[in-house]
Protein backbone atom coordinates (compact mmCIF):
# COMPACT_ATOMS: atom_id res chain seq x y z
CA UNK A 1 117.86 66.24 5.32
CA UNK A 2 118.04 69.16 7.20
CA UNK A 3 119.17 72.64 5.28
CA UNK A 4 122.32 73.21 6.23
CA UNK A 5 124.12 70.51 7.00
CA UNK A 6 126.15 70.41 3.93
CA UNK A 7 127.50 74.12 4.45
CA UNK A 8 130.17 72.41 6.35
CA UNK A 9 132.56 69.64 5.91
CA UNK A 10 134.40 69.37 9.27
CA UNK A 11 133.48 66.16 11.06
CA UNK A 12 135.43 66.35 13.86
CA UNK A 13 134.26 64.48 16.98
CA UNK A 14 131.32 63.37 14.96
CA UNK A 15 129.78 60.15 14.89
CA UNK A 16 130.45 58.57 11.37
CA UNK A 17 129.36 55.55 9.62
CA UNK A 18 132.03 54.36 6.73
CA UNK A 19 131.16 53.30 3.57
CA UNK A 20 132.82 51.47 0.69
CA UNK A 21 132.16 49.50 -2.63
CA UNK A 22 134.49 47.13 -3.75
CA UNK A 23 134.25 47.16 -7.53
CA UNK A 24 136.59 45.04 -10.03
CA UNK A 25 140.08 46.29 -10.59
CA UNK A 26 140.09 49.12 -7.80
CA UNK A 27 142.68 49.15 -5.12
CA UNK A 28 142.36 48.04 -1.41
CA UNK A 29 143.78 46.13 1.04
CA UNK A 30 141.42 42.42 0.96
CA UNK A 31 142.66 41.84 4.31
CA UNK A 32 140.98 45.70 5.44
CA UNK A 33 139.31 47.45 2.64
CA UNK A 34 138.46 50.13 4.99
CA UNK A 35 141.68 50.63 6.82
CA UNK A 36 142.65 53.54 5.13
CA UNK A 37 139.37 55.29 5.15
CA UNK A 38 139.36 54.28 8.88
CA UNK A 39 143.08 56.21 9.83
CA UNK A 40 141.57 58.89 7.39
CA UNK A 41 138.58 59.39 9.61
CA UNK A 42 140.64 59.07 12.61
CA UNK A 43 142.65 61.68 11.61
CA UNK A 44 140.04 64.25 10.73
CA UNK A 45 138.30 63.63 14.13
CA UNK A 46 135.31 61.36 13.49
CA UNK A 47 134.47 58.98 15.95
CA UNK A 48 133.66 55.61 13.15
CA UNK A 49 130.67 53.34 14.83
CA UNK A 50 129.96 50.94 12.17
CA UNK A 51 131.02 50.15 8.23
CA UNK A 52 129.36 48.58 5.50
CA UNK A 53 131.10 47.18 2.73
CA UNK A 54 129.06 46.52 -0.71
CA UNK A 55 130.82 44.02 -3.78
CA UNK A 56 129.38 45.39 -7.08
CA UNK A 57 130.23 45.22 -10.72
CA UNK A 58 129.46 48.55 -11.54
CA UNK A 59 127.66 51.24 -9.01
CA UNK A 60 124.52 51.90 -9.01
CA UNK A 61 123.82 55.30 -10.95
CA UNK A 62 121.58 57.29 -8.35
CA UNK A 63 123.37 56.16 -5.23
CA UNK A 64 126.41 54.11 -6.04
CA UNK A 65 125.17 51.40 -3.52
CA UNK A 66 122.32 49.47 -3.80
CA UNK A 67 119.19 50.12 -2.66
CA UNK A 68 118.83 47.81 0.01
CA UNK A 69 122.03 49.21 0.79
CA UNK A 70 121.29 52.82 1.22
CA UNK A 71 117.95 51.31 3.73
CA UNK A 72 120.61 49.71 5.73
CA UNK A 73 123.12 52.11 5.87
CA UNK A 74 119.85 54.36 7.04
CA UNK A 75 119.13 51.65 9.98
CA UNK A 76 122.95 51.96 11.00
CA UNK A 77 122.84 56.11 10.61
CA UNK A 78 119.20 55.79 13.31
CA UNK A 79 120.95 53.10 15.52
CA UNK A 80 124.52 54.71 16.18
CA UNK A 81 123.11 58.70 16.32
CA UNK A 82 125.62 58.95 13.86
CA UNK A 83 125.80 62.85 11.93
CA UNK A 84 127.80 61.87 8.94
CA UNK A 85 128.76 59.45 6.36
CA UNK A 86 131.92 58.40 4.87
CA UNK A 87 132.45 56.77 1.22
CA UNK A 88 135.51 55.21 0.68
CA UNK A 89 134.56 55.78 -2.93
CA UNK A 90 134.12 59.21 -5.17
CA UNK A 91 130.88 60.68 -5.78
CA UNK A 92 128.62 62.43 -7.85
CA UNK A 93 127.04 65.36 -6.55
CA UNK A 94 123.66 63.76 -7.27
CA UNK A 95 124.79 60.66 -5.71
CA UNK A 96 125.63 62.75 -2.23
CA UNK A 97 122.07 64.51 -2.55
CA UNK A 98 120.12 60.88 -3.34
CA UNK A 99 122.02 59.14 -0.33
CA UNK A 100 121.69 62.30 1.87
CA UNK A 101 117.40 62.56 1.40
CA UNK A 102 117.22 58.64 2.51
CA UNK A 103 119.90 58.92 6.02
CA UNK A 104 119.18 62.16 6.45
CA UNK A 105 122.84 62.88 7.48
CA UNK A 106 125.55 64.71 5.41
CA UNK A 107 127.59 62.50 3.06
CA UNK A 108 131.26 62.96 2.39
CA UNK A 109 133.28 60.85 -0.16
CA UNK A 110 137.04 59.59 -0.04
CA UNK A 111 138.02 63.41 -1.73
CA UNK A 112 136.14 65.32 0.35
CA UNK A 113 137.18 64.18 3.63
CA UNK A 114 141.26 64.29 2.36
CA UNK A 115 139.92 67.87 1.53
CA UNK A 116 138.95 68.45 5.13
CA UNK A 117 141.85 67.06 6.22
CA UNK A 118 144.43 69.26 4.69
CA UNK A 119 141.87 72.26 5.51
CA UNK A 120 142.44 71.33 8.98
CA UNK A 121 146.00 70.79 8.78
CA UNK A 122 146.81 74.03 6.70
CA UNK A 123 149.18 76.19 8.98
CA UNK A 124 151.05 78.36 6.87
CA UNK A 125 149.80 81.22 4.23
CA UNK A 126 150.72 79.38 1.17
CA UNK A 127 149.05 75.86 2.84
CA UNK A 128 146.24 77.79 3.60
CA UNK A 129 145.35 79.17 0.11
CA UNK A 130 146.46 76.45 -1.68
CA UNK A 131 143.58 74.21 0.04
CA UNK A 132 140.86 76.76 -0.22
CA UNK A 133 141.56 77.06 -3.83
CA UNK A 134 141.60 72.93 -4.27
CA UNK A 135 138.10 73.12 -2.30
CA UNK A 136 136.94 75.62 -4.44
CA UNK A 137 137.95 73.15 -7.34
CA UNK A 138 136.40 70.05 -6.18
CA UNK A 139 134.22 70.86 -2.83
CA UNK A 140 132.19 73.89 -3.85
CA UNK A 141 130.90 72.77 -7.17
CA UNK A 142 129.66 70.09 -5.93
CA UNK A 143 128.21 71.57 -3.39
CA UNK A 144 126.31 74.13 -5.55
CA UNK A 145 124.10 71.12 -7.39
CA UNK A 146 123.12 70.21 -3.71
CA UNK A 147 122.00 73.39 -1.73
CA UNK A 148 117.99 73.99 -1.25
CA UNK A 149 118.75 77.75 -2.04
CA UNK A 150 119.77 77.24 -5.69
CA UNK A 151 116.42 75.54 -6.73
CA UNK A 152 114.95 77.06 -9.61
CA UNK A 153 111.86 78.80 -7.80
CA UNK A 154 109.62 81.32 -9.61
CA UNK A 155 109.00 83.13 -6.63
CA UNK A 156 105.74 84.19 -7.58
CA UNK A 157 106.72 86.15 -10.24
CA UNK A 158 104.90 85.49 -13.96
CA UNK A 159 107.16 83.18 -16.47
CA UNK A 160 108.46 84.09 -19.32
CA UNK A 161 111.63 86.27 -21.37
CA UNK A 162 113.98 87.79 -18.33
CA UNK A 163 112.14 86.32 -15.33
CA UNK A 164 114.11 83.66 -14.24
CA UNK A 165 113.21 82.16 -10.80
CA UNK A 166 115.61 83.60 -7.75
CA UNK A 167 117.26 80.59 -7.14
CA UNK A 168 118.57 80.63 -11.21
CA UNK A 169 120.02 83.87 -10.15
CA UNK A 170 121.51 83.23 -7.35
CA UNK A 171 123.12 80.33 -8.37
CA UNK A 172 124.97 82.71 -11.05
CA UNK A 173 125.88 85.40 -8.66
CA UNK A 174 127.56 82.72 -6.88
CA UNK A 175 129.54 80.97 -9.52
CA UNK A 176 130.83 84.48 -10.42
CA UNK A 177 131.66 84.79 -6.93
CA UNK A 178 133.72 81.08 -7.15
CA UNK A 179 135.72 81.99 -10.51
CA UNK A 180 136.60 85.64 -9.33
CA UNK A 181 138.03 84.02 -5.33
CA UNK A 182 139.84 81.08 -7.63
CA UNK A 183 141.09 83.66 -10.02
CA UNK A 184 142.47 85.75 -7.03
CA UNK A 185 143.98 82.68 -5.18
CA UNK A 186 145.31 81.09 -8.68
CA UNK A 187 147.38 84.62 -8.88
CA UNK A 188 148.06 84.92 -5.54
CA UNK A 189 149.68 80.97 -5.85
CA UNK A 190 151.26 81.39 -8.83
CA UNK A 191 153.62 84.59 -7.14
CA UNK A 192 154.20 82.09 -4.24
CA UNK A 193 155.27 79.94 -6.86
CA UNK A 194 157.86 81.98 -8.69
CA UNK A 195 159.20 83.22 -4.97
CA UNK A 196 159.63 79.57 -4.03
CA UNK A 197 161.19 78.43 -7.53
CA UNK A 198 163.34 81.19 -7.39
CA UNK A 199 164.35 80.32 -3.84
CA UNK A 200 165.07 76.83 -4.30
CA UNK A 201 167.06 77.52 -7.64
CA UNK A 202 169.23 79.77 -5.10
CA UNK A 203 169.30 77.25 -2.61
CA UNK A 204 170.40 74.52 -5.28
CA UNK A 205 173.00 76.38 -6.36
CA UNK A 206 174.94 76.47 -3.29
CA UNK A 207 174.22 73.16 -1.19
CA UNK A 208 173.16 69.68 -1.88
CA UNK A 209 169.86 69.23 -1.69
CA UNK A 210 167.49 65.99 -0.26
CA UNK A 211 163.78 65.62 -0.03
CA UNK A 212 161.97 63.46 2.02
CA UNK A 213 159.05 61.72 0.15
CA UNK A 214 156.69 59.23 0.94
CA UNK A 215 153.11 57.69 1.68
CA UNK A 216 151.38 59.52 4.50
CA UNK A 217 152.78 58.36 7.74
CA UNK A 218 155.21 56.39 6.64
CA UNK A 219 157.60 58.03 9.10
CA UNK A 220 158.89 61.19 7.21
CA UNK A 221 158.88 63.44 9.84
CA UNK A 222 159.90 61.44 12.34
CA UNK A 223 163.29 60.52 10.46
CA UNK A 224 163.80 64.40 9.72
CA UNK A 225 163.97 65.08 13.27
CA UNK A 226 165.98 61.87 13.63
CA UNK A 227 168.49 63.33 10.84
CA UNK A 228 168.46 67.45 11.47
CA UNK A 229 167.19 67.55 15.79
CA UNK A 230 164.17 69.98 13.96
CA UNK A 231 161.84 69.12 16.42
CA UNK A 232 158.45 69.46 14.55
CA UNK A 233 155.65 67.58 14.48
CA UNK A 234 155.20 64.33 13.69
CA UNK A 235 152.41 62.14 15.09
CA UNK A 236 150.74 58.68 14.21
CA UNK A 237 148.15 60.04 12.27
CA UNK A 238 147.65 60.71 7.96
CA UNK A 239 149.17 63.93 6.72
CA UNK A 240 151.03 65.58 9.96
CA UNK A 241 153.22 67.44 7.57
CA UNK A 242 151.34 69.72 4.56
CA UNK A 243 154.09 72.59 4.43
CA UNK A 244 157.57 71.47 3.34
CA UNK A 245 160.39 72.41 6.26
CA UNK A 246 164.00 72.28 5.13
CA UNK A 247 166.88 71.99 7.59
CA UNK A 248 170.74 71.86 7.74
CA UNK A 249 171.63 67.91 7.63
CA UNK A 250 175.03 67.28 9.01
CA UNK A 251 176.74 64.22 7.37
CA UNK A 252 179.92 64.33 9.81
CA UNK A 253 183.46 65.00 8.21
CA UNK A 254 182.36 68.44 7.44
CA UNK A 255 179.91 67.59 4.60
CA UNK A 256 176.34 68.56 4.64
CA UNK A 257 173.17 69.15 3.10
CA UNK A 258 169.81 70.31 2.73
CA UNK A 259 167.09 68.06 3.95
CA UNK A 260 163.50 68.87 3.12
CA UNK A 261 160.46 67.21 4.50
CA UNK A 262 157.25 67.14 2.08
CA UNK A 263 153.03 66.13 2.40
CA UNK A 264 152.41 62.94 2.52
CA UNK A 265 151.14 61.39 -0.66
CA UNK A 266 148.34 58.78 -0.48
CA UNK A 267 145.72 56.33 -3.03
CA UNK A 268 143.63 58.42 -5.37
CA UNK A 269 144.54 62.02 -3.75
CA UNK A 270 142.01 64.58 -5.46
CA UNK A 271 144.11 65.54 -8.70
CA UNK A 272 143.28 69.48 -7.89
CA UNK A 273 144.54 69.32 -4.44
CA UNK A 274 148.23 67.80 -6.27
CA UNK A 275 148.15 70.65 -8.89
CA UNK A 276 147.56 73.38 -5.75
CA UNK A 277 150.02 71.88 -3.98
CA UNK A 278 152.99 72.47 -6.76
CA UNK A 279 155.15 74.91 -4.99
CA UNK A 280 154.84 72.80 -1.56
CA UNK A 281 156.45 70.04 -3.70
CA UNK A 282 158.86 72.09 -5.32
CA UNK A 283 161.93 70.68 -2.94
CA UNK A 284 160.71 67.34 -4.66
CA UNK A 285 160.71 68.01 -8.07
CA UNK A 286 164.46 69.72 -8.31
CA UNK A 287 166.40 67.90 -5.44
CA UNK A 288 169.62 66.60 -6.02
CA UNK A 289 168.12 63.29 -4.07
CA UNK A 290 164.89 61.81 -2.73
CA UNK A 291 164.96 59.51 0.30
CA UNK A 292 161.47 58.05 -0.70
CA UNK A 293 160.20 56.39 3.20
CA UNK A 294 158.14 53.31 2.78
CA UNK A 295 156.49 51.61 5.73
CA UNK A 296 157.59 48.48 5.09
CA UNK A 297 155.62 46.66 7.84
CA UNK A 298 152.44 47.98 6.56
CA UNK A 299 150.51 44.94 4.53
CA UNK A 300 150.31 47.53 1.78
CA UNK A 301 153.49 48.70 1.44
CA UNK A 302 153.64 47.79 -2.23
CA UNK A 303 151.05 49.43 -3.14
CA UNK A 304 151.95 52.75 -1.37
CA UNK A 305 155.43 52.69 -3.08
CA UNK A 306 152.93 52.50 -6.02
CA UNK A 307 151.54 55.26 -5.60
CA UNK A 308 154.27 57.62 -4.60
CA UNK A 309 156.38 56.75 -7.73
CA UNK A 310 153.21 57.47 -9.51
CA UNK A 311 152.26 61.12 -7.94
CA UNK A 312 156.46 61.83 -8.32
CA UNK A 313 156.33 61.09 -12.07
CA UNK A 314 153.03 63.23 -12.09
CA UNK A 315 154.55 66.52 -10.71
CA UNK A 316 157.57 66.22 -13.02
CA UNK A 317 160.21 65.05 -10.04
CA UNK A 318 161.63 62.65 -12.52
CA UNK A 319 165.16 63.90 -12.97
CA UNK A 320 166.76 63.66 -8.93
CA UNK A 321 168.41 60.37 -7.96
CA UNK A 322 165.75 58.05 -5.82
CA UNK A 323 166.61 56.09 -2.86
CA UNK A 324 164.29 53.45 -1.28
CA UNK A 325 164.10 53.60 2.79
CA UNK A 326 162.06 50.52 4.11
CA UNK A 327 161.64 52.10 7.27
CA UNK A 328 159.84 50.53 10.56
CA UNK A 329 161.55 47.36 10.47
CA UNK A 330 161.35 47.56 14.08
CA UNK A 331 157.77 46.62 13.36
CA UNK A 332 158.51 43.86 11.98
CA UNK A 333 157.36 40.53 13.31
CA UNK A 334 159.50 38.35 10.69
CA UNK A 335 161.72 39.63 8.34
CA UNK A 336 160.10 37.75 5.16
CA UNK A 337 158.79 41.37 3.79
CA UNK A 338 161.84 42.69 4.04
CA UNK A 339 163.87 40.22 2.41
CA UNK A 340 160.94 40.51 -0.39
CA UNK A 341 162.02 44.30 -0.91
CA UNK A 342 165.68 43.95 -0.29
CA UNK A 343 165.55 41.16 -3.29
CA UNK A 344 163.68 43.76 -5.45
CA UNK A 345 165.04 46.68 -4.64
CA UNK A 346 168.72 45.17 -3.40
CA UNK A 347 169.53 49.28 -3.62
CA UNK A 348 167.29 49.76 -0.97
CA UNK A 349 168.37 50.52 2.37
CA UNK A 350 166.77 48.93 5.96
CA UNK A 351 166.16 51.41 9.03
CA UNK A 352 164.06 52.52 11.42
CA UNK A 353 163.45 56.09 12.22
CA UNK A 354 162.63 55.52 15.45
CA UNK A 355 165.58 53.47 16.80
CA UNK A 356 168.12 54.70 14.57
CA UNK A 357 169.19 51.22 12.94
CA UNK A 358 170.71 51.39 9.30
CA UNK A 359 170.84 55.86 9.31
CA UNK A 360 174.83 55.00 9.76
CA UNK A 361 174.24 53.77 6.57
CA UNK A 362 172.05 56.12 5.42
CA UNK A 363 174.37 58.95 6.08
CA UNK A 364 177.37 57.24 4.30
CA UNK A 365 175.22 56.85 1.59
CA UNK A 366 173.84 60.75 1.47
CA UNK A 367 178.02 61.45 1.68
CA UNK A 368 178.77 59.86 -1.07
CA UNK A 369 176.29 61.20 -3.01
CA UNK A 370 177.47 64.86 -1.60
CA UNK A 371 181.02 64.28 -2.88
CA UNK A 372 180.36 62.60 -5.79
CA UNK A 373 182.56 59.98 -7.12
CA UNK A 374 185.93 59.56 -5.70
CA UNK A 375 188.77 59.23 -7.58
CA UNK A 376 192.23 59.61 -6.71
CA UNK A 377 194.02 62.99 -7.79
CA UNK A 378 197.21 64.77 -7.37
CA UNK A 379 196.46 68.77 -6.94
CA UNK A 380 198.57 70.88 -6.89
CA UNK A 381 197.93 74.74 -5.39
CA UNK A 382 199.98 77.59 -3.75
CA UNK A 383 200.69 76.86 -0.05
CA UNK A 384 199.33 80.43 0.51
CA UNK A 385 195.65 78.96 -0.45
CA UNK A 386 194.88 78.63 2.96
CA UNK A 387 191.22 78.35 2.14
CA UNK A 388 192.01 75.34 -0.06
CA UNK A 389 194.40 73.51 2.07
CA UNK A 390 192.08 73.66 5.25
CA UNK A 391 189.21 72.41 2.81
CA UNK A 392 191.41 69.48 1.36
CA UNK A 393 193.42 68.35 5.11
CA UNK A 394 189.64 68.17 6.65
CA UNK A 395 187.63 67.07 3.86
CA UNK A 396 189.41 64.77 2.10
CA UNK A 397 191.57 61.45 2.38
CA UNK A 398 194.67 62.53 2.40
CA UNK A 399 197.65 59.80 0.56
CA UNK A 400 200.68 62.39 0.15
CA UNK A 401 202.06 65.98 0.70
CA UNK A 402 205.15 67.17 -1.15
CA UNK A 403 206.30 70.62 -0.95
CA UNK A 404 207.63 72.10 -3.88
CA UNK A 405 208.48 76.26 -3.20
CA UNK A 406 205.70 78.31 -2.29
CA UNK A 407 203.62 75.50 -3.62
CA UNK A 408 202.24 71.85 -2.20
CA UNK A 409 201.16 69.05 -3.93
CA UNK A 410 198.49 66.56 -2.62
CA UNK A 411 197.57 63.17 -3.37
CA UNK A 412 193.92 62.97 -2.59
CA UNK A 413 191.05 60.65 -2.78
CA UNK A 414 188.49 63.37 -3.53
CA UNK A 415 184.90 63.36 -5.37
CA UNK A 416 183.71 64.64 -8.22
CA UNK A 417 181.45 67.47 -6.56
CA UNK A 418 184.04 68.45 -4.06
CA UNK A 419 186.32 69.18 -7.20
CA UNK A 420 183.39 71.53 -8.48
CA UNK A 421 182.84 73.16 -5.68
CA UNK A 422 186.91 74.03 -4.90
CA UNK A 423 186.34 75.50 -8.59
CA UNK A 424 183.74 77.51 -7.39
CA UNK A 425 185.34 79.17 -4.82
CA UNK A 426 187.64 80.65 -7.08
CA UNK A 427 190.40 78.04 -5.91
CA UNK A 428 193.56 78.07 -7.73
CA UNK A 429 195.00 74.62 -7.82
CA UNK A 430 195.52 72.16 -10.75
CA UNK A 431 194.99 68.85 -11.50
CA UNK A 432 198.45 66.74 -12.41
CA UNK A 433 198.78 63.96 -14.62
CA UNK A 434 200.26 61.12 -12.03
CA UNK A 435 202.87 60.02 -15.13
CA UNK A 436 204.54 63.14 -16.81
CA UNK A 437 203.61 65.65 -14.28
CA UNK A 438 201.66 67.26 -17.03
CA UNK A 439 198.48 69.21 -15.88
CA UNK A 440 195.35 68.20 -16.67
């Protein structure tokens, strides 16, 4: 292969060939085991000419595929021109290098091109550094065992004690290099950490707070601009969002919240690029509520929702209520899937993002939750509370008023959180007893 080629990753408007072996127990869609590689490629750029699927047992040790494999994979690299390969599966750095001397093209696996992806994608300084330091975790490693200029050459020089070949030493010089930039960028993270957990403690503290979670383009983005009028960016492709955006949500009758949309999560994401990606899921992990968005016309809905309970137990967002969206039932053909998720989930609420059926629902729901649980109260504060009263006539369902001196009493159906956050306010008002007037 020529020198070089694996110095860099991007493949976009490249001519790829995918690759996958389907072994026992792994994951994929029997209907399109490549789908998902396929809208991964398309996303990152690559033009895909041809695939080749492989059922094994095990994979083989030098190059995963079988040999007769790798000679045919060769024939499709010579037919289609095509610069790069694409494994749905992981690999070994010795398996890239053994596949790579037979094509003769670079070879990227399932991690690798995600990697690319969200290098691509990266907008924002903490985005940015958080997927250079997840490359330098996974990407440049493996990338070290592969490169002609790290062979162990004498260079002409006599062997023996202290005369290591130049390609020894250069391979040292640059995994000191590697540790010192991921030391830098791991401090570097870690303050953009405590900023952002300090921030969203704040931001806790005063509003409610949802997060939007979900399977990559499962419609995230699109319902937060549905919900909050944000207007960013949200296309048909795999991870259009890597930097979370919170907005203002408006639930009508003067409540609100915080919504917050996050990365896409997919199958098998590279565990380093999770762990570097902590603070971008921070909204996640101490919400009040998550909306989790499933694609519920996609044939592998089940297993996405799989997989993003899976990665939310993994970061530690295990505490915040969950709600189950099963969004794009206007892409339905029949409603037999739904029906199948309404009967397991029966919590689970039906809309689409795009046409704006079931968010009335939605939004009722996210009120609820705002207030808390109503109950019905009789508060009583001073009529000079002006604060208080406005908050309770517009806020509130109002059953009764009775005057009483320079005080009013109210019969209210209020919630639970609207009572704590009157008390935060520094409202003075009491809580009466319905039966002997006696305050609670």
């Amino acid at each position: 292969m020529e020198d070089g080629l694996r110095t860099q990753l991007n493949v976009t408007a490249e001519p790829a060939i995918l690759v996958g072996v389907l072994l026992p127990n792994s994951e994929y869609d029997p209907h399109d085991p490549l789908g998902e590689l396929r809208a991964l490629a398309n996303t990152a750029g690559a033009i895909v000419c041809d695939e080749l699927l492989q059922n094994r047992r095990k994979p083989v040790a030098a190059t995963f595929i079988g040999k007769g494999k790798v000679q045919e994979l060769a024939g499709l690299v010579k037919a289609h021109d095509a610069t790069v390969v694409l494994f749905e599966n992981d690999l070994s750095p010795s398996q890239i290098g053994n596949i790579e001397e037979i094509v003769e093209v670079k070879v990227l696996d399932r991690s690798e091109l995600i990697l690319d992806i969200f290098a691509g994608r990266a907008q924002t300084f903490e985005s940015r550094l958080q997927v250079e330091l997840a490359q330098l975790e996974y990407t440049y490693p493996r990338l070290r065992a592969m490169w002609s200029h790290l062979e162990r050459i004498g260079g002409g020089s006599p062997a023996g004690i202290g005369t290591r070949g130049p390609g020894e030493q250069q391979l040292e010089v640059d995994r000191r290099i590697v540790q010192h930039r991921k030391s830098e960028l791991r401090k570097e993270i870690a303050r953009v950490q405590s900023r952002k957990t300090r921030e969203v403690a704040a931001r806790n503290e005063e509003h409610y707070t949802v997060g939007l979670v979900g399977y990559t383009n499962a419609g995230k983005s699109t319902l937060f601009n549905t919900l909050t009028a944000a207007g960013t960016y949200a296309d048909d492709k795999l991870f259009a969002t890597l930097s979370t955006l919170t907005r203002k949500w408006e639930l009508g009758s003067g409540d609100e919240s915080l919504l917050s949309d996050t990365v896409g999560f997919v199958r098998d994401l590279p565990h380093h690029l999770v762990a570097s990606f902590k603070s971008t899921l921070e909204e996640a992990v101490n919400a009040d509520l998550l909306l989790i968005v499933l694609d519920v016309s996609d044939p592998r809905a089940k297993h996405q929702l799989d997989t993003v309970t899976s990665v939310l137990d993994d970061i530690g967002a295990t505490k915040p209520q969950r709600l189950l969206l099963l969004n794009k039932t206007d892409l339905l053909e029949h409603n037999a899937d739904l029906l199948v998720f309404e009967k397991e989930y029966p919590d689970a609420l039906a809309i689409s993002a795009k046409t704006g059926v079931g968010l009335d629902k939605l939004v009722e729901r996210v009120r609820t939750a705002v207030q808390g649980k109503s109950r019905k109260l009789i508060l009583e504060l001073p009529m000079a509370d002006g604060k208080t009263i406005s908050y309770l006539e517009t806020r509130t369902t109002i059953e009764d008023r009775e005057y009483r001196d320079h005080f009013v009493r109210y019969t209210v159906l209020i919630g639970a959180r609207q009572i704590d956050y009157l008390r935060s306010t520094g409202a003075e008002f009491e809580i009466i007893n319905p039966h002997d007037d006696a305050v609670v």
